[in-house]
Protein backbone atom coordinates (compact mmCIF):
# COMPACT_ATOMS: atom_id res chain seq x y z
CA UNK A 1 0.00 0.00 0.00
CA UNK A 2 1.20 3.36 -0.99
CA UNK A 3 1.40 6.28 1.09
CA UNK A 4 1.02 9.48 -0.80
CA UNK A 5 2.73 12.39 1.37
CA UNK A 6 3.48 14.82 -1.34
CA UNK A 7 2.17 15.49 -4.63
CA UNK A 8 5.56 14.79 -6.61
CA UNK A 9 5.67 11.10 -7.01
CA UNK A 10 9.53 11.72 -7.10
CA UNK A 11 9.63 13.71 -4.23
CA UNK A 12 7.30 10.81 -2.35
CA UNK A 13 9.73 8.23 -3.69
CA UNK A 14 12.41 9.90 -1.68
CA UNK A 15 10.85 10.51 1.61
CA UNK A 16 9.86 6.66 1.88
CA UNK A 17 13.44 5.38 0.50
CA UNK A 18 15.01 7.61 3.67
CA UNK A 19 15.99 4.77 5.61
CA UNK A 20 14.75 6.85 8.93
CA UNK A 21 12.37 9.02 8.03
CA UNK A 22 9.54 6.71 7.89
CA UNK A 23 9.89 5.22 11.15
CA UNK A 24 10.46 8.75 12.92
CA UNK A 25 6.84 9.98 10.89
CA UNK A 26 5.34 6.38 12.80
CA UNK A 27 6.91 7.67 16.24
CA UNK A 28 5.96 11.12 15.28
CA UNK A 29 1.99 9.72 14.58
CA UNK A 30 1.66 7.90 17.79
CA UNK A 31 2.78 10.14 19.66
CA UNK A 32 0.42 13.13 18.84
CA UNK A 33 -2.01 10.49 18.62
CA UNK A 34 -1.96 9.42 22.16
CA UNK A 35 -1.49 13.06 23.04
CA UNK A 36 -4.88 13.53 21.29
CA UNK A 37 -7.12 11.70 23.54
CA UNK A 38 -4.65 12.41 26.65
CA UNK A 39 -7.06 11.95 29.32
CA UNK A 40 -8.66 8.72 27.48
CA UNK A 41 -5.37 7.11 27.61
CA UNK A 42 -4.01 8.08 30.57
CA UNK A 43 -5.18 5.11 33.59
CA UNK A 44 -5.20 8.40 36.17
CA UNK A 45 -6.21 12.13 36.35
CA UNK A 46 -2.33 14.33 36.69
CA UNK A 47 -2.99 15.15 39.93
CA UNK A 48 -3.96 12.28 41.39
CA UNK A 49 -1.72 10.74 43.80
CA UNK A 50 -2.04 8.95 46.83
CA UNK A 51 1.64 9.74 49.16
CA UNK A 52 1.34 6.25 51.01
CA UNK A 53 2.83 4.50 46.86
CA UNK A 54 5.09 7.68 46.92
CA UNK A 55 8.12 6.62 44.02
CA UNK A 56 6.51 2.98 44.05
CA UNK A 57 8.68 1.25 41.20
CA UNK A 58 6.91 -0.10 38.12
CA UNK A 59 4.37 -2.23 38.33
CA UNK A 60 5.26 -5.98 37.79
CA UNK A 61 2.57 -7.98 35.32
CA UNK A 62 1.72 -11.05 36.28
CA UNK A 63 0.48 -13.95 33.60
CA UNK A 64 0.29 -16.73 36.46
CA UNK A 65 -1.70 -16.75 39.83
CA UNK A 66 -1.50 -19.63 41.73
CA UNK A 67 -0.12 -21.65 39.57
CA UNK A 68 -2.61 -20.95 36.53
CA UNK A 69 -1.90 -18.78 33.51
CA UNK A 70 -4.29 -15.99 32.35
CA UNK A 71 -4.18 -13.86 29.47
CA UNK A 72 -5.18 -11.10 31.24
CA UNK A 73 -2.37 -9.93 34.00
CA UNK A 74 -2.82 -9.10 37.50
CA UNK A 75 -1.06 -6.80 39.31
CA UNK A 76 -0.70 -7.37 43.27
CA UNK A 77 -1.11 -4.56 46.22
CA UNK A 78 2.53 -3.65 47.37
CA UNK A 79 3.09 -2.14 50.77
CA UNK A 80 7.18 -1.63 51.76
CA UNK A 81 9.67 -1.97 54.48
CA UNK A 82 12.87 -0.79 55.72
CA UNK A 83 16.40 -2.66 55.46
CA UNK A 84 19.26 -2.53 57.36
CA UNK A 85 20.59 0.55 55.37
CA UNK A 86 16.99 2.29 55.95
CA UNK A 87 16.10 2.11 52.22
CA UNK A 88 12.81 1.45 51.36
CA UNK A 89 12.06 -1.85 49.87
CA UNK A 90 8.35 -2.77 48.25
CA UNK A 91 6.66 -6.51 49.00
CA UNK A 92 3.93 -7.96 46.71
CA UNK A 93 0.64 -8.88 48.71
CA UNK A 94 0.34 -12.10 46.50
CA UNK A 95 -2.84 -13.37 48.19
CA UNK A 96 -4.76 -10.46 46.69
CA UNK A 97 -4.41 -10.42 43.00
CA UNK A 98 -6.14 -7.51 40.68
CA UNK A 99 -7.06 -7.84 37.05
CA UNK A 100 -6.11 -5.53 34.59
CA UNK A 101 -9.00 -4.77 32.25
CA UNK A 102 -9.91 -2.62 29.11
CA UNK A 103 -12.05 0.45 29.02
CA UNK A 104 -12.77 0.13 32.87
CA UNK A 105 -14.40 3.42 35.33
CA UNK A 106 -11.77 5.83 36.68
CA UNK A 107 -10.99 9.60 37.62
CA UNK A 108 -13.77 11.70 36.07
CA UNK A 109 -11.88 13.88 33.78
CA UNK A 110 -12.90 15.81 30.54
CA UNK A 111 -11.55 14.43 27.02
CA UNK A 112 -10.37 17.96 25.41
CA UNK A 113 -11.81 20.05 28.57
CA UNK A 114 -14.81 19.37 27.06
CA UNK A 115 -16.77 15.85 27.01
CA UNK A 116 -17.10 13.81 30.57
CA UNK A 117 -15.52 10.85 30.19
CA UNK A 118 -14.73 8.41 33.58
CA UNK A 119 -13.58 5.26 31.05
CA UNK A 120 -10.00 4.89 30.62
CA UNK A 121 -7.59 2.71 27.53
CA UNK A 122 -6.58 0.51 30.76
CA UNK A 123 -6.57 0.52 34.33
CA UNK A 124 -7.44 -1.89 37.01
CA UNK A 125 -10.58 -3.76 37.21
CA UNK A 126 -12.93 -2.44 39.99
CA UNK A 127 -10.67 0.45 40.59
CA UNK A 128 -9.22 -0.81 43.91
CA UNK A 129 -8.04 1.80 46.69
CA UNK A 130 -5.56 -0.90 47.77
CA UNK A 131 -4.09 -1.55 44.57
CA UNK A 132 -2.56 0.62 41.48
CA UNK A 133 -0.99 -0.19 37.57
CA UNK A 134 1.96 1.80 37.61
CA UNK A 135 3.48 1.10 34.29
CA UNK A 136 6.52 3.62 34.71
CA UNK A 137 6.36 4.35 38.39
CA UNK A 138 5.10 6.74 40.60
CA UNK A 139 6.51 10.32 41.55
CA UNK A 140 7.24 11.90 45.17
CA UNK A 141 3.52 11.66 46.28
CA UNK A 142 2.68 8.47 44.67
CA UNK A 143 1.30 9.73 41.32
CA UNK A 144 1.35 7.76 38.36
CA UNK A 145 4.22 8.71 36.01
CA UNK A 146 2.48 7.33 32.64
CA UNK A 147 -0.41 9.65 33.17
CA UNK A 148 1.40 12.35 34.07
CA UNK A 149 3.92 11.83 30.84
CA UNK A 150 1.11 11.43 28.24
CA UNK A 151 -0.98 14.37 30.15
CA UNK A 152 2.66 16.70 30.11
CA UNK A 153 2.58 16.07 26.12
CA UNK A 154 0.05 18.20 25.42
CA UNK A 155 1.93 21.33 26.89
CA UNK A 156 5.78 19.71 25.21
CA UNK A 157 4.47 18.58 21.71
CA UNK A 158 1.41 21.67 20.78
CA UNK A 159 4.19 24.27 22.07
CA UNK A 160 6.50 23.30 19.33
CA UNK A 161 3.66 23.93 16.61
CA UNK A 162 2.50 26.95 18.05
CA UNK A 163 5.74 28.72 18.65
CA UNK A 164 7.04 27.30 15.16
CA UNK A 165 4.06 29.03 13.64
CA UNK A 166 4.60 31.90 14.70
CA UNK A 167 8.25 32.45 14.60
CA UNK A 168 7.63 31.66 10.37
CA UNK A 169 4.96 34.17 10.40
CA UNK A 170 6.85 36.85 11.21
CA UNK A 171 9.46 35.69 9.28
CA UNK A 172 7.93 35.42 5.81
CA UNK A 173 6.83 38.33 6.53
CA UNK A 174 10.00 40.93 8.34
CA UNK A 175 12.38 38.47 6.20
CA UNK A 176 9.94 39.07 2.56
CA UNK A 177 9.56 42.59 2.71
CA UNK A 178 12.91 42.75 3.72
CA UNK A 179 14.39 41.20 0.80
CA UNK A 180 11.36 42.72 -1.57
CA UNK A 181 12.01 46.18 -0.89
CA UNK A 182 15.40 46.40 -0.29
CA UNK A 183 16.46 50.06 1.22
CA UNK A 184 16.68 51.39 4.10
CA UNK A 185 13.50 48.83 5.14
CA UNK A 186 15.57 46.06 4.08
CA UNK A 187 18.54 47.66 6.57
CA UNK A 188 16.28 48.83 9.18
CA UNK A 189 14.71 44.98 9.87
CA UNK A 190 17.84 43.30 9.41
CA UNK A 191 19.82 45.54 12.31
CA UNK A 192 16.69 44.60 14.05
CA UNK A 193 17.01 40.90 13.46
CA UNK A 194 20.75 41.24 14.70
CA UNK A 195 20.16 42.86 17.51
CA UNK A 196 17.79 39.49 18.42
CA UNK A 197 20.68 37.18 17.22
CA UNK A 198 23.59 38.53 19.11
CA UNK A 199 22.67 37.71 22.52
CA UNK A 200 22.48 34.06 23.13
CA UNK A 201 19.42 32.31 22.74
CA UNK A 202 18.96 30.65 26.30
CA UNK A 203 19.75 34.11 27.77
CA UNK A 204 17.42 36.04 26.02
CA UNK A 205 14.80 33.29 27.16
CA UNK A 206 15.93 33.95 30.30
CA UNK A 207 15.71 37.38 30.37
CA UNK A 208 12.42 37.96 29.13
CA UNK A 209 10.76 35.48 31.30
CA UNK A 210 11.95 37.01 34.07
CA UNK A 211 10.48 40.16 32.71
CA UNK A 212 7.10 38.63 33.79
CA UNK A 213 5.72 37.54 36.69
CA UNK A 214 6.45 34.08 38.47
CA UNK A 215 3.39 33.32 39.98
CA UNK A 216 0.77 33.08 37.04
CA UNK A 217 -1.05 30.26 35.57
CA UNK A 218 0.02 27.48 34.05
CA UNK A 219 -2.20 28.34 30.88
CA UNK A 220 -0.59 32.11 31.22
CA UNK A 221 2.60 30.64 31.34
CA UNK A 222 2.15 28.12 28.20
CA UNK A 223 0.84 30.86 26.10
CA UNK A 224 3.72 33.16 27.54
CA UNK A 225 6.77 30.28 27.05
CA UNK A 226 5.02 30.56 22.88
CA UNK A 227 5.27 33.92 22.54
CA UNK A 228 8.86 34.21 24.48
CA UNK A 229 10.51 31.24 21.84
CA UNK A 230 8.79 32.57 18.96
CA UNK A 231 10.84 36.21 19.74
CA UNK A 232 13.72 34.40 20.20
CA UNK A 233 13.40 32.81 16.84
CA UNK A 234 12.52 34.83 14.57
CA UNK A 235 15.12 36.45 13.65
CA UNK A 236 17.28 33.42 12.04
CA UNK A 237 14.66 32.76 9.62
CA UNK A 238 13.42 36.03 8.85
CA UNK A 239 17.27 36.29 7.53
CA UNK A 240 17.44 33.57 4.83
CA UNK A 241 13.95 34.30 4.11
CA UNK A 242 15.07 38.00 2.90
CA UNK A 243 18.01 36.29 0.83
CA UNK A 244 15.83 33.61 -0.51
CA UNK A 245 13.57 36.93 -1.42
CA UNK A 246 16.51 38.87 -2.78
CA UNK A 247 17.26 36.13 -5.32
CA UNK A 248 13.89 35.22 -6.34
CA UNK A 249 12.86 39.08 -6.99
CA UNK A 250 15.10 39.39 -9.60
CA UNK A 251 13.66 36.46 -11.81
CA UNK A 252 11.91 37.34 -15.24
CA UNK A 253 8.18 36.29 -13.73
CA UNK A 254 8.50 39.30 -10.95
CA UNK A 255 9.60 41.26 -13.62
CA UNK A 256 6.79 40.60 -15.78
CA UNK A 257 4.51 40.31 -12.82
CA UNK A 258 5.70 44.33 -12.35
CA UNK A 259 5.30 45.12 -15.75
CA UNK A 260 1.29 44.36 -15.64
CA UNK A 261 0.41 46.68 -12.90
CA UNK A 262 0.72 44.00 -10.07
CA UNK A 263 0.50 44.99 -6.41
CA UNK A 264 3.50 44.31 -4.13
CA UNK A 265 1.41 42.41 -1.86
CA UNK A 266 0.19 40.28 -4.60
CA UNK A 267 3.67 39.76 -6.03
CA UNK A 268 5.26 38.79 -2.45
CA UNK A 269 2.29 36.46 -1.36
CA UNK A 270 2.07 34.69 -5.10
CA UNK A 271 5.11 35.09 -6.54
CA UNK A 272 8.09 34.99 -4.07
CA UNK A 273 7.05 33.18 -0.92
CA UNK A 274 5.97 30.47 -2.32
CA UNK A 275 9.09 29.59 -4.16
CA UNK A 276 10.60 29.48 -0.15
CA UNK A 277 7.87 27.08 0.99
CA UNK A 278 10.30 23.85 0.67
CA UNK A 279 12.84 25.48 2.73
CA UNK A 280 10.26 26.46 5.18
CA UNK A 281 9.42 23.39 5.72
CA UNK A 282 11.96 21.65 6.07
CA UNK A 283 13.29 24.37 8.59
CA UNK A 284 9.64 24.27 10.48
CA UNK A 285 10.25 20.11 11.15
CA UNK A 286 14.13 20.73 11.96
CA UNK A 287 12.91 23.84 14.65
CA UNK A 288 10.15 22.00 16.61
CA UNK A 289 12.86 19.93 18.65
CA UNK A 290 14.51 23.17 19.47
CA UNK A 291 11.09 24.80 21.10
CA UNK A 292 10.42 21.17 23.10
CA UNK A 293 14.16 21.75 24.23
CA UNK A 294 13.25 25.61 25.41
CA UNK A 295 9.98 24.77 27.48
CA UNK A 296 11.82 21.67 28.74
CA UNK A 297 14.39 23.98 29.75
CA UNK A 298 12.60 26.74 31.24
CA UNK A 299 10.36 23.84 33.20
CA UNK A 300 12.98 22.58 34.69
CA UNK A 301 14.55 25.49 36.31
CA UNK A 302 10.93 26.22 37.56
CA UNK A 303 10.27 29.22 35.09
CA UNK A 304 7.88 26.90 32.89
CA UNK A 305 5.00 24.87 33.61
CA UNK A 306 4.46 24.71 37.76
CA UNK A 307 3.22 21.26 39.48
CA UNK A 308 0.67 20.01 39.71
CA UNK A 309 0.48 20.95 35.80
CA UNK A 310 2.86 18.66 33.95
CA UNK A 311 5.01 18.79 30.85
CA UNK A 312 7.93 16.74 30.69
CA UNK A 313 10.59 19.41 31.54
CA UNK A 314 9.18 19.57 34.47
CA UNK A 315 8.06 15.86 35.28
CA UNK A 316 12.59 15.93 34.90
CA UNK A 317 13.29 18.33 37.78
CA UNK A 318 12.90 15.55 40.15
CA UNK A 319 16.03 14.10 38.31
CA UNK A 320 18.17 17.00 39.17
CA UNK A 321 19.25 15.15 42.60
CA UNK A 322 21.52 12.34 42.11
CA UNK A 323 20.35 10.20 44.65
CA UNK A 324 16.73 10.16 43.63
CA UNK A 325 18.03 9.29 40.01
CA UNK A 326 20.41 6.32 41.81
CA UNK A 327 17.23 5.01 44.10
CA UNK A 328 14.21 5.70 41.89
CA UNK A 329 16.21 5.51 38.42
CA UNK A 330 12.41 5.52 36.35
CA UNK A 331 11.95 9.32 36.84
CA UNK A 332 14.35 9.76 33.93
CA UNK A 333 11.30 8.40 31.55
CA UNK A 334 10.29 11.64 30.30
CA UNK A 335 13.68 12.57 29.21
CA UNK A 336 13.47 9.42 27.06
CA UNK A 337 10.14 10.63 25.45
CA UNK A 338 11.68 13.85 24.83
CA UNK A 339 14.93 12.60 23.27
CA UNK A 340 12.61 9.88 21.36
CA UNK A 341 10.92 13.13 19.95
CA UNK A 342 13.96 14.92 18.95
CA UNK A 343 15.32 12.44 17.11
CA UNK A 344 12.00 11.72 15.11
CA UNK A 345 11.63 15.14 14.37
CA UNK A 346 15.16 15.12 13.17
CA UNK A 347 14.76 12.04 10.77
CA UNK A 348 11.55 13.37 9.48
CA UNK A 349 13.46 16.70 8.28
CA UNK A 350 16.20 15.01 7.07
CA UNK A 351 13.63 12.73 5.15
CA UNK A 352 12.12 15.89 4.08
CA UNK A 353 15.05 17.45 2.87
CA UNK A 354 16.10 14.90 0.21
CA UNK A 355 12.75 14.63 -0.98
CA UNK A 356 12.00 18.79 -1.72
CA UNK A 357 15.76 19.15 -2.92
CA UNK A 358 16.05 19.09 -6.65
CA UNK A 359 19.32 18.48 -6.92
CA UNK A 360 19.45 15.25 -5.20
């Protein structure tokens, strides 16, 4: 079966003969897809945590209870003690085995914000108090880590989109009038553009999120963390954008697009930025990891997204002590799911690339 990503059977021919680029589009899919329906697949609301299963390890599945196998697993209750060196150490209550089951009643949460749902992908049958599935492990007050990773990728995978967006907005459009006009415009936005590019990206983050408040809401703060990496990179683009525009308004259709009376909007929306569109994109799929990076970044120092609200930079400041890393090594997991990201994101552009270059 054929998959038909771009119109140019050549260019489609490329993309799936990239050795990586197809599996990082697969990651890419499930990924947004599970991020989708968040609260659907998710066993537990974000914020729900119980502090007597705080940093319980993984859950072990079970296939055999007393002595007979199931194809269904069970989980069993764990409760923990102390050893000699005071370290915590979790026991399986064997006698009191719970089914995992399909589409069972959980938290009450709303798919989207919007439609009440209380059915779940998975979670335990009954909903026991005594019992929970903790596929990766639970955090510092017992909540569980898979719910709060698939919950924190709505704020780590939209905010790439959304910045990306509009970081190429106002670069096709500083960067197209730039190169259109030429002149002292052309100068005027490109000192401006400098001015953005000489101080170093993570400081400039830096500095104008501190310009702001600490203490606002997490929604303020994800709309804020958009706005702040979309000024921060701008500037790059808008700059090849202006030489791509440079080159391209000196070609005979401009001319002739002049010649008949043709406005300069008309001209830069028809004529010129569409012959940048493959580098665009290309560029947008090769920026997105850089934006996840930036939230994750600004999350983790505490600027970002504040608990109980998760997104995985974040969900990693509880790796920032060594100890908790060497005793409770599964609260890396979100660094894995955004390096997983990264890289797909990579491959994809890559993939891209060959396919919307001519000369290869």
């Amino acid at each position: 079966m054929k998959i038909k990503l771009f119109i140019d059977p050549r260019a489609q021919e490329k993309f799936l003969g990239h050795p990586l680029a197809l599996p990082g589009l697969v990651i890419l899919c499930a990924l947004y897809l599970v991020m989708a329906f968040a609260e659907f697949a998710a066993p537990y609301h974000y914020d729900n945590s119980d502090r007597s299963k705080s940093y319980q390890p993984p859950s072990n599945l079970h296939f055999t209870h007393g002595g007979k196998f199931s194809i269904i697993p069970v989980v069993y209750p764990k409760s923990y003690t102390f050893n000699e060196h005071y370290e915590r150490v979790f026991v399986e209550d064997k006698s009191k085995p719970r089914k995992i089951a399909l589409f069972p009643k959980g938290d009450k949460v709303k798919l989207w914000g919007v439609v009440p749902i209380e059915r779940h992908l998975f979670g335990l049958k009954d909903n026991p108090t005594d019992a929970r599935i903790y596929l990766m492990g639970a955090d510092a007050v017992g909540r569980d880590l898979f719910s709060r990773i698939v919950y924190g990728s709505r704020v780590s995978l939209t905010i790439g989109f959304l910045g990306v967006m509009i970081t190429f907005f106002f670069g096709f459009l500083i960067g197209g009038a730039a190169g259109y006009f030429g002149g002292k415009l052309d100068w005027a936005l490109m000192r401006l553009a400098e001015c953005f590019m000489l101080v170093p990206s993570f400081f400039l983050m830096l500095a104008l999120r501190s310009a702001f408040p600490i203490k606002i809401s997490s929604v303020q703060v994800y709309f804020l963390i958009v706005l702040i990496m979309s000024l921060v990179g701008w500037a790059g683009f808008a700059r090849v954008i202006r030489g791509m525009s440079l080159s391209i308004g000196q070609r005979d259709y401009v001319t002739a697009a002049k010649a008949i009376g043709a406005g300069h909007l008309r001209i830069i929306a028809r004529h010129i930025l569409p012959q940048t569109m493959s580098y665009a994109i290309v560029s947008m799929t090769l920026a997105v990891p850089s934006y996840i990076l930036g939230e994750s970044a600004l999350s983790l120092i505490g600027l970002g997204i504040q608990d109980p609200h998760a997104s995985w930079g974040n969900l990693l400041s509880a790796a920032m002590n060594l100890s908790q890393i060497q005793l409770h090594p599964w609260i890396l997991l979100p660094g894995v799911f955004i390096f997983l990201t990264i890289v797909a994101f990579n491959f994809v552009g890559d993939g891209l690339r060959d396919a919307l270059d001519p000369n290869r």
